[in-house]
Protein backbone atom coordinates (compact mmCIF):
# COMPACT_ATOMS: atom_id res chain seq x y z
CA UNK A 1 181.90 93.98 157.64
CA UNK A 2 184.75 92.68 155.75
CA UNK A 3 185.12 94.22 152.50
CA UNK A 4 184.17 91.87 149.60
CA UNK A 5 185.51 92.26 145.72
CA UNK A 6 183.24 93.27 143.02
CA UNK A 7 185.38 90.91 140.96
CA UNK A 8 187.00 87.84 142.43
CA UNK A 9 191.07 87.01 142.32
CA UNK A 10 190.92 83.99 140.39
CA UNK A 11 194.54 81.99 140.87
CA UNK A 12 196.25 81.09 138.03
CA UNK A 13 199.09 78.52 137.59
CA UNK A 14 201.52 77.87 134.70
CA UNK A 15 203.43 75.91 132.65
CA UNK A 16 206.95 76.83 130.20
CA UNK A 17 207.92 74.83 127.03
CA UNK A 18 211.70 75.40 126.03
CA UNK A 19 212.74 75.97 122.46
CA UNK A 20 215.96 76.33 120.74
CA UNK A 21 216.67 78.91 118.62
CA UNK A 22 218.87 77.99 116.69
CA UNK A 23 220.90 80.94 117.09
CA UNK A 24 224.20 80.61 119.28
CA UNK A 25 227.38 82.59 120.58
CA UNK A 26 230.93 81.60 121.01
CA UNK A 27 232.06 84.97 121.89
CA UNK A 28 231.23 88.16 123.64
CA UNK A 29 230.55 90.11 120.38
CA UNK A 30 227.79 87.04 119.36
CA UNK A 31 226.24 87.19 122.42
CA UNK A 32 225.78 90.82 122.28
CA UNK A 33 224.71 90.68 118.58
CA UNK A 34 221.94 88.46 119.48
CA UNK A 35 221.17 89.80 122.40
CA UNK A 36 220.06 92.91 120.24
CA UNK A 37 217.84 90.77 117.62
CA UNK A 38 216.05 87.82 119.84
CA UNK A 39 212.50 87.99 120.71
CA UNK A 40 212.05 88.72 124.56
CA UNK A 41 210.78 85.12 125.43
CA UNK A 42 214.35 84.40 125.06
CA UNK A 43 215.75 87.45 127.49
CA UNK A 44 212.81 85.97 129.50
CA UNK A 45 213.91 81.78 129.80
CA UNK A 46 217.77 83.14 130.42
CA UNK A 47 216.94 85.25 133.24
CA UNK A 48 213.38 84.75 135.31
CA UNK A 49 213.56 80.74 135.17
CA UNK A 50 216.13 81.03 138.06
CA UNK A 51 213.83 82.09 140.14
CA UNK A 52 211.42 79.63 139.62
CA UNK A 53 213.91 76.61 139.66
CA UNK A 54 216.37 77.30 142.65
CA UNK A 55 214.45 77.50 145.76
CA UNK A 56 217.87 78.16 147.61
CA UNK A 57 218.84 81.78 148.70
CA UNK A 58 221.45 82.98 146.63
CA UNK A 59 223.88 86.09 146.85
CA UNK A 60 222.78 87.39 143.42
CA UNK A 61 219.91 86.45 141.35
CA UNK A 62 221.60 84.18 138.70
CA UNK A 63 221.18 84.06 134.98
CA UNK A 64 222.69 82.23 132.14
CA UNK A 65 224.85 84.67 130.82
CA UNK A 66 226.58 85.15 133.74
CA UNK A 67 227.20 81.62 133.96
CA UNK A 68 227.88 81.59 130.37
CA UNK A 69 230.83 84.25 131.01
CA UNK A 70 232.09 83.24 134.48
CA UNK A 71 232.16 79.65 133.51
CA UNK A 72 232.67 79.03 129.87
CA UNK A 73 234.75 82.78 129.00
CA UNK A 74 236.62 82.37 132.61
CA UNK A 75 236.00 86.12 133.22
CA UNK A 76 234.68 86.05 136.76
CA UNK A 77 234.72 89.61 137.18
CA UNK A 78 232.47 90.49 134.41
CA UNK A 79 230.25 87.39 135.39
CA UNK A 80 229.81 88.97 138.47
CA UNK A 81 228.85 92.13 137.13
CA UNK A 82 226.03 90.86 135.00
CA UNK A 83 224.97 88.53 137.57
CA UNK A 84 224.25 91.40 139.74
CA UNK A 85 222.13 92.68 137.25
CA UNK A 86 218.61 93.34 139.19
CA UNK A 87 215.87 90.82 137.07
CA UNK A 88 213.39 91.32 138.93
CA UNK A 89 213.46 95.46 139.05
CA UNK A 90 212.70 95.70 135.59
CA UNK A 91 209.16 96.53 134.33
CA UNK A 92 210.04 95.12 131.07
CA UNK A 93 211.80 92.21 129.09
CA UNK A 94 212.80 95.39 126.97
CA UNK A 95 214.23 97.20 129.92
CA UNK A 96 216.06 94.61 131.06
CA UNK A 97 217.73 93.39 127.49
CA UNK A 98 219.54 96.76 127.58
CA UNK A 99 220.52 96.54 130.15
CA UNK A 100 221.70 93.81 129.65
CA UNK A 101 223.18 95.16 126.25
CA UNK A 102 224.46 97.74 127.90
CA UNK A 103 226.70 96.10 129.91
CA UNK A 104 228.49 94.37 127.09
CA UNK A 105 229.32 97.02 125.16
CA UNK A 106 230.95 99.10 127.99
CA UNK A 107 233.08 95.12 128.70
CA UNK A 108 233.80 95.56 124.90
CA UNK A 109 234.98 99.47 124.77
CA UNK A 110 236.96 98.60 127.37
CA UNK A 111 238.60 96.13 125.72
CA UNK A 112 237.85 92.94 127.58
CA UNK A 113 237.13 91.19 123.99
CA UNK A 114 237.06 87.58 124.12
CA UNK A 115 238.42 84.49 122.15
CA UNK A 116 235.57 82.24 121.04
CA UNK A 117 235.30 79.04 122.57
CA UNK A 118 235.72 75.69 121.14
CA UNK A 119 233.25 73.95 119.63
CA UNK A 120 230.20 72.23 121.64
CA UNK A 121 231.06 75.24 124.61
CA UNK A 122 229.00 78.37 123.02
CA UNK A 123 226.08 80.00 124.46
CA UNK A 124 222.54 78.35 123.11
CA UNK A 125 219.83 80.81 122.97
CA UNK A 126 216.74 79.43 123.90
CA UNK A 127 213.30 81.04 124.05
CA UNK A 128 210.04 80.14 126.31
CA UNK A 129 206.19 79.99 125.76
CA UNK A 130 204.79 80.37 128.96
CA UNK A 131 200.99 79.25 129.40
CA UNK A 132 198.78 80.36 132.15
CA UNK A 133 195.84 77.87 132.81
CA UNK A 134 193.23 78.95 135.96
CA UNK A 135 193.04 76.96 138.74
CA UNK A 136 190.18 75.79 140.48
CA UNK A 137 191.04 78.33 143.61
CA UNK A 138 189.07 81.92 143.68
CA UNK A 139 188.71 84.43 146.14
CA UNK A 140 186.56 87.37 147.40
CA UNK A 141 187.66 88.53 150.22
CA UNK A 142 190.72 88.61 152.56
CA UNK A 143 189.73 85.42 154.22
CA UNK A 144 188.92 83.61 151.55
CA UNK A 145 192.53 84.77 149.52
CA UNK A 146 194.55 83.31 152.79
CA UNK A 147 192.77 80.01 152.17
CA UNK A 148 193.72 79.64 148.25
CA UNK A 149 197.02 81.00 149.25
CA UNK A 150 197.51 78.52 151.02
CA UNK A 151 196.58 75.79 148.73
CA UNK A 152 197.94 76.50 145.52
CA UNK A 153 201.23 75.87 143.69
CA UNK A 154 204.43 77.15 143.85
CA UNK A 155 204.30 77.73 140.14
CA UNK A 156 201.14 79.64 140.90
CA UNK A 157 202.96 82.05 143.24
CA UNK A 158 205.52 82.82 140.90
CA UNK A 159 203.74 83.24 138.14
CA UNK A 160 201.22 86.19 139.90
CA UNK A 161 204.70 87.78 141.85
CA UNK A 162 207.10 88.07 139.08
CA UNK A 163 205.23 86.84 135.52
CA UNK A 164 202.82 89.47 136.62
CA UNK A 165 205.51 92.53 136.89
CA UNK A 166 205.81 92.58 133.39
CA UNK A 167 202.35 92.18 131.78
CA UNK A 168 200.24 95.88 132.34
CA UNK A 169 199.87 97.64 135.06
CA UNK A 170 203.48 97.05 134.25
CA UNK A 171 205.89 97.12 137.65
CA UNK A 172 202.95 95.53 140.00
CA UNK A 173 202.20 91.78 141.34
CA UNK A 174 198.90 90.07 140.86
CA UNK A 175 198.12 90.49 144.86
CA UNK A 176 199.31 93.61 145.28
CA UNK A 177 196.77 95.13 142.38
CA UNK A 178 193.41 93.12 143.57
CA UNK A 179 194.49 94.39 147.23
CA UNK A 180 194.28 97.77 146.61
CA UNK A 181 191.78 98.40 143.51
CA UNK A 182 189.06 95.90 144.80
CA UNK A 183 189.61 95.59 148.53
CA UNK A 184 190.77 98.95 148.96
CA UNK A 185 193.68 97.93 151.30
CA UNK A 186 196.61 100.20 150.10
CA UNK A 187 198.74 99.55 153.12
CA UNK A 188 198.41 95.70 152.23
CA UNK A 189 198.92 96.35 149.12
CA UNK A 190 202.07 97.80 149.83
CA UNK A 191 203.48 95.49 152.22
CA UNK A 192 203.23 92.58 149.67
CA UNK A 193 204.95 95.26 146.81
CA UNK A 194 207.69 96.20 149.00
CA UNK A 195 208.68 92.35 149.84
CA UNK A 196 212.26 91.43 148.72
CA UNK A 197 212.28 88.58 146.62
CA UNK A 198 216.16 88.16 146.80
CA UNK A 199 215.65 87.36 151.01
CA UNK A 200 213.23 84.93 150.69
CA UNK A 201 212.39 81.55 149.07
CA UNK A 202 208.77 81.24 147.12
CA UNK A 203 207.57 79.24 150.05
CA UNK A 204 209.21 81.97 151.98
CA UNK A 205 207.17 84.60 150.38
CA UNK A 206 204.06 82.69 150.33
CA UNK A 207 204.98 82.89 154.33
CA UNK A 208 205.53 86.61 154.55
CA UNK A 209 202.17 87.52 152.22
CA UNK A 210 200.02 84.83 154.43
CA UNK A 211 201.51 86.75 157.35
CA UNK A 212 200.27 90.48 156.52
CA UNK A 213 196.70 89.00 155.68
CA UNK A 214 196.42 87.30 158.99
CA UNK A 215 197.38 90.65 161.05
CA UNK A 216 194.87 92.64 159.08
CA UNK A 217 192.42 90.07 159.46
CA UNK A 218 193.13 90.58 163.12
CA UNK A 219 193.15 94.12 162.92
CA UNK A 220 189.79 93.66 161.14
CA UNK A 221 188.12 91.51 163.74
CA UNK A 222 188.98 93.78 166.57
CA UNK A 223 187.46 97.10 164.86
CA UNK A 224 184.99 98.68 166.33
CA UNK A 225 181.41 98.12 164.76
């Protein structure tokens, strides 16, 4: 018999409301100052909304200070450094910011100091409330996940793949976490953990995840009773 939750994965979707700050950089050394003091819905809008806006593969996951730096301070190379940055490898906004910080003071020590821009070009730091509202998609079982999968959102797959990483169990998705501690499917579990978001779309993912659940549903249907 297929195994059944004792507590259902209810699917959630969301929506993000952008705010200005106030606060703003037209050099290196500002941008590192308030990289140090903003709250970490800001770290959060200027990196993870990338990966919720561009459906297209690209090389490196993108981020505004990168842009910011490549584009606006012409320094390509150092653009490309903190573009490579890995978002989503983080377990925290707090991990991430210094690493983030990190970054800019080893560009600074080096020297690579930068004039500040003229007026109307410096960086605006922006912060986001995220809101996470249920949907009217729930499931029990294997069977019964594939379906909602297949039903809901985009901003509902993004929201329980990478909004999840960084709410506790810190460093785990939404699927991966109902897989294993209520349907006791570890390997699943870790199929769906071990997926590379940077080689795939969302729709892409949604793909991959609907894929696993099909061939254990297969497996599942040819066990012996």
């Amino acid at each position: 018999m297929p195994a059944r939750a004792a507590e259902p994965f209810r699917f959630c979707s969301r929506l993000s409301l952008t705010v200005l700050t106030g606060a703003k950089a037209a050099d290196l050394r500002e941008l590192l100052e308030h990289l140090r003091a903003v709250p970490e819905s800001v770290i959060y809008h200027h990196t993870h909304r990338f990966l919720q806006q561009h459906q297209h593969l690209v090389p490196e996951p993108p981020n505004d200070f990168a842009y910011w730096v490549t584009e606006i301070l012409n320094d390509e190379e150092f653009g490309e450094r903190l573009a490579a940055i890995d978002t989503v490898r983080f377990n925290s906004l707090e991990e991430l910011r210094q690493a983030l910080i990190a970054s800019i003071e080893e560009r600074l020590r080096n020297g690579c100091d930068s004039r500040p821009v003229p007026t109307g070009k410096e960086f605006h730091f922006m912060r986001a409330i995220r809101f996470s509202l249920l949907t009217e998609h729930e499931a029990w079982d294997l069977k019964g996940f594939s379906e909602g999968l297949r039903k809901v959102s985009i901003s509902s797959l993004y929201l329980h793949i990478f909004e999840a990483r960084l709410r506790p169990p810190l460093g785990i998705n939404d699927f991966s976490y109902w897989f294993k501690t209520q349907l006791g499917e570890t390997r699943l579990s870790e199929q769906v953990a071990n997926l590379d978001p940077y080689t795939h779309t969302l729709e892409g993912l949604r793909g991959r995840i609907l894929g696993f659940i099909d061939w254990r549903l297969k497996e599942g249907s040819h066990a012996a009773p």
